[in-house]
Protein backbone atom coordinates (compact mmCIF):
# COMPACT_ATOMS: atom_id res chain seq x y z
CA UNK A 1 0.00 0.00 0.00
CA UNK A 2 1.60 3.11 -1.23
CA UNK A 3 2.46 6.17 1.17
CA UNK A 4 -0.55 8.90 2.33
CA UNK A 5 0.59 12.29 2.21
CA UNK A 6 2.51 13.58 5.65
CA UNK A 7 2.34 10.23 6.75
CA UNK A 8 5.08 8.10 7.86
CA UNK A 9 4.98 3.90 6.91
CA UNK A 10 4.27 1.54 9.60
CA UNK A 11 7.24 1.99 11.81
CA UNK A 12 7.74 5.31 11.72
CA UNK A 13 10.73 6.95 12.16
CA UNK A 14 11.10 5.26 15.76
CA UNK A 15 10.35 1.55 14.44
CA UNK A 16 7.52 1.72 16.83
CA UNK A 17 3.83 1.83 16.24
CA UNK A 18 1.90 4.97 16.71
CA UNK A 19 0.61 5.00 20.45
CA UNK A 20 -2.67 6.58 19.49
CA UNK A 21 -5.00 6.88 16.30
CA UNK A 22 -8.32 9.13 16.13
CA UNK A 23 -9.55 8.96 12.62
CA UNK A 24 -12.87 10.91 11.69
CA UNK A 25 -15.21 8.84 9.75
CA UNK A 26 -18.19 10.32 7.57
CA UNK A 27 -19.57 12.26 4.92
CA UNK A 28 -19.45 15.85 5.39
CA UNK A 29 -22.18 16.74 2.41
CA UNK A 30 -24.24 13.72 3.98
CA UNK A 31 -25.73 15.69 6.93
CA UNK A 32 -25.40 13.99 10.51
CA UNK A 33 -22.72 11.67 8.57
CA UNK A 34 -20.70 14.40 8.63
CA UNK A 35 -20.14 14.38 12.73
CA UNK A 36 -16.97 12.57 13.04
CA UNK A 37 -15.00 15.06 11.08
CA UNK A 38 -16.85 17.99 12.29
CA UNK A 39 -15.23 16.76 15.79
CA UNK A 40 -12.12 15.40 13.90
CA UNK A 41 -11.75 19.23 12.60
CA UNK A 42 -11.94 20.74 16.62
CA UNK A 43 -9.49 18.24 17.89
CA UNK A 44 -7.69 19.23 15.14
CA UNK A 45 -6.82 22.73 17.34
CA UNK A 46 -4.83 20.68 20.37
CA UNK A 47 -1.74 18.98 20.73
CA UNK A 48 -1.17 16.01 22.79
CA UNK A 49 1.49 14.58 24.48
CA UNK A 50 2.49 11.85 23.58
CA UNK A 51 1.39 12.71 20.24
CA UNK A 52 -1.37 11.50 19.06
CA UNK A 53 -2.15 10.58 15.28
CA UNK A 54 -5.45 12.10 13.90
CA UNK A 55 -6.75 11.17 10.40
CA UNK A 56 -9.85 12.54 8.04
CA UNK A 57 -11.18 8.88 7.50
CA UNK A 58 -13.93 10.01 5.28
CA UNK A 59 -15.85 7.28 3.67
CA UNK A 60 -12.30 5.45 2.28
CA UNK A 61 -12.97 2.17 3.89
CA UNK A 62 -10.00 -0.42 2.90
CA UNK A 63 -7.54 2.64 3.20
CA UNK A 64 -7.57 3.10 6.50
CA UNK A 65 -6.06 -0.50 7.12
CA UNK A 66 -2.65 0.80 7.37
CA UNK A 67 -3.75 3.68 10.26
CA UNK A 68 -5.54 0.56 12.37
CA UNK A 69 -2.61 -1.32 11.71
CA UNK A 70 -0.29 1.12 13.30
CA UNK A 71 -1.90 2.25 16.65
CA UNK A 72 -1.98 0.32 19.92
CA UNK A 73 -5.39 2.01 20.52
CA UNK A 74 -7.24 3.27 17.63
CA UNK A 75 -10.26 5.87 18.32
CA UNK A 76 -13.31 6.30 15.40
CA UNK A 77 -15.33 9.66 15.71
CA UNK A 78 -18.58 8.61 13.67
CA UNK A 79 -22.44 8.74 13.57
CA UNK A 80 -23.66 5.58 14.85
CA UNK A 81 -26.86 3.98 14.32
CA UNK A 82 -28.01 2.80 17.50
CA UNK A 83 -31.79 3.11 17.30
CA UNK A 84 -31.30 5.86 19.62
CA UNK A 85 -33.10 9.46 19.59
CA UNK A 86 -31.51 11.77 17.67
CA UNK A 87 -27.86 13.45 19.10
CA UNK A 88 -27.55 10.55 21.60
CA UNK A 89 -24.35 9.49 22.97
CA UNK A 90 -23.07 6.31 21.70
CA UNK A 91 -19.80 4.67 22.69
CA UNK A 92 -18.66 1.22 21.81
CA UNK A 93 -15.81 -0.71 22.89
CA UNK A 94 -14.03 -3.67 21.66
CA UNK A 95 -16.35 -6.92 20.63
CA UNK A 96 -18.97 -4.31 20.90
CA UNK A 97 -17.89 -2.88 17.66
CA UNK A 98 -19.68 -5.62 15.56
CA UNK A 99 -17.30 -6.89 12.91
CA UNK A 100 -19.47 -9.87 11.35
CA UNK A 101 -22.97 -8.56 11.73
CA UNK A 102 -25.30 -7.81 9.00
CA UNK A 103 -26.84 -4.88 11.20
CA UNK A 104 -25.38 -1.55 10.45
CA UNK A 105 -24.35 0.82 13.71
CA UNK A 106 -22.97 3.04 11.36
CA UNK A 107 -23.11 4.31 7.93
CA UNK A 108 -19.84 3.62 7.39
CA UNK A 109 -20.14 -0.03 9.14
CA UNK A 110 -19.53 -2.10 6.15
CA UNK A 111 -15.87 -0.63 5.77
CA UNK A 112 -15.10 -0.17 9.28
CA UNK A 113 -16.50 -3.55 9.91
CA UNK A 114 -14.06 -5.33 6.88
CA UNK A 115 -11.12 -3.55 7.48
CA UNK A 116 -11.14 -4.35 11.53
CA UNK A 117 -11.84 -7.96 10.70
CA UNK A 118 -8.87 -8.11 8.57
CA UNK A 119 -6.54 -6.51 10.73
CA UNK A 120 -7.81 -8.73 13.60
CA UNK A 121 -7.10 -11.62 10.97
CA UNK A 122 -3.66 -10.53 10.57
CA UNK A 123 -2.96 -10.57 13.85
CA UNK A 124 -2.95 -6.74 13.48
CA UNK A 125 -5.76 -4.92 15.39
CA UNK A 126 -4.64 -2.34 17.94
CA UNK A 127 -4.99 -3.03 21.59
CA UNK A 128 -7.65 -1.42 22.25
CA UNK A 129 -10.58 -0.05 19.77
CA UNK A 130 -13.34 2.79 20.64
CA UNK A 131 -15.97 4.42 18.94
CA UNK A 132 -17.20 7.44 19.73
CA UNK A 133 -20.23 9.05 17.98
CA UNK A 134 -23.63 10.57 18.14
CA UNK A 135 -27.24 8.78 17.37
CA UNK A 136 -27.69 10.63 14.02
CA UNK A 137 -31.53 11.92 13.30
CA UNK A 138 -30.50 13.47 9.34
CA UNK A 139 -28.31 11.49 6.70
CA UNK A 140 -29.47 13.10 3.80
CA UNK A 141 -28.00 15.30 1.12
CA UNK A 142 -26.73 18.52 2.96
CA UNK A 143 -23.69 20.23 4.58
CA UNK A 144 -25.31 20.85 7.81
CA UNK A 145 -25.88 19.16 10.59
CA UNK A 146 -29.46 18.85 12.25
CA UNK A 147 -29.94 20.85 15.13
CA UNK A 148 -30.48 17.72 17.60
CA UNK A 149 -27.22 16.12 16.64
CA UNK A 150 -24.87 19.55 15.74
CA UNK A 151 -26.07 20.97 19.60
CA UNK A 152 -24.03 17.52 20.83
CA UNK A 153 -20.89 18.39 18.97
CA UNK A 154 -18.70 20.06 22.28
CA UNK A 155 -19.66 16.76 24.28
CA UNK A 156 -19.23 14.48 21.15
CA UNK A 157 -15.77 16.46 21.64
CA UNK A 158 -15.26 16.20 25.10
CA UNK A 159 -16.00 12.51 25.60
CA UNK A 160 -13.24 12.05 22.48
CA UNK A 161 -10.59 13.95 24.79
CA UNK A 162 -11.42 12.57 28.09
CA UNK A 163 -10.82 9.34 26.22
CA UNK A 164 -7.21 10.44 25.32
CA UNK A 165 -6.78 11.56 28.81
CA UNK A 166 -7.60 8.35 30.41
CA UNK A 167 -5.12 6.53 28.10
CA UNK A 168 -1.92 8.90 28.76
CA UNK A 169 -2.34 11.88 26.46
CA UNK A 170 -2.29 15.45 27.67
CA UNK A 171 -4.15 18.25 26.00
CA UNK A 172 -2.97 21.99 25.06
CA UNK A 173 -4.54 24.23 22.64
CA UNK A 174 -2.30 24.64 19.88
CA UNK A 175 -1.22 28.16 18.79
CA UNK A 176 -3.79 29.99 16.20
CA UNK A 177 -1.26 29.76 13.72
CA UNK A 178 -0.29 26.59 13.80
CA UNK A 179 -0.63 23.91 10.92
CA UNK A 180 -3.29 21.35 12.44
CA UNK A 181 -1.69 18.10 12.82
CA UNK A 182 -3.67 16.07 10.44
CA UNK A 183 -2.94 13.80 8.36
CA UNK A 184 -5.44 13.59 4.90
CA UNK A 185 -7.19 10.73 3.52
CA UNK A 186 -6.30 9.33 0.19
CA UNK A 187 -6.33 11.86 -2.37
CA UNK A 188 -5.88 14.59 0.46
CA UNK A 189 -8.90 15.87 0.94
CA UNK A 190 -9.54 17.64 4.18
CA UNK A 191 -12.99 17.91 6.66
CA UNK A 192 -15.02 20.90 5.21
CA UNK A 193 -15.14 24.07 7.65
CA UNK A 194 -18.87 23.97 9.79
């Protein structure tokens, strides 16, 4: 699998694997899909130490292999279908990220859902895997997100860096003009502005 932009290969320049991956999963011009980049894009404004590796999954499925691959604990920010009222906290962990159901949690399952299964095939998948999202209650053709679910962004937010807290990271914000440390999807594109 060929190199992603600003990305370094599996080892790294340290031979080690990244400690910690957040990737943003969704479809910004999908509505509530959109909700794991629109937090991917705030966490995008802090630094963490030890660093941690954040990544604008979008809807590229099989290409995000090599990121789950390459963290000990891997984090997805995404809207998940739980049957839930709309803008509902949702957080799975481990088996309870279904890898061989036919039931979508997410709209993004089916990829998500492969490309854990083959990691965990090849003896591959990170120590630890969370999702994070929100119930979503629009996935429909639009750039915005419905009021229920976009009023849940901060805590959508919050839970995501409490999470990084609780496994080592610390938090600063990160100078206005800093670069965010982000590293694009295949065929670099980057989460929309909200």
């Amino acid at each position: 699998m060929g190199e992603l932009p600003g990305h370094q290969g599996a080892a790294g320049a340290s031979g080690a694997r990244h400690q910690t991956v957040v990737i943003g999963i969704g479809n910004p011009l999908m509505g509530d899909d959109g909700i794991g980049l629109a937090a991917l894009q705030r966490i995008q404004a802090l630094e963490f130490v030890p660093y941690v590796e954040r990544v604008d999954g979008g809807t590229w499925g099989m290409n995000l292999l090599q990121f789950v691959e390459e963290s000990r604990r891997l984090l997805v920010l995404d809207a998940i279908e739980a049957g839930l009222e709309p803008g509902s906290p949702v957080t799975l962990e481990g088996d309870e990220i279904p890898r061989f159901l036919s039931t979508k949690l997410s709209p993004h399952q089916i990829e998500l859902r492969e490309v854990l299964a083959l990691a965990e095939l090849r003896g591959t998948l990170p120590e630890e895997v969370v999702a994070i999202g929100i119930q979503p209650g629009r996935v429909e053709m639009s750039e915005r997100l419905s009021p229920a679910v976009e009023a849940r962004l901060d805590d959508l937010v919050e839970r995501c860096v409490e999470r990084l807290l609780s496994w080592g990271h610390r938090a600063t914000p990160l100078p206005a003009t800093a670069p965010p440390p982000h590293t694009p999807a295949p065929g670099g594109r980057r989460p929309l502005p909200w």
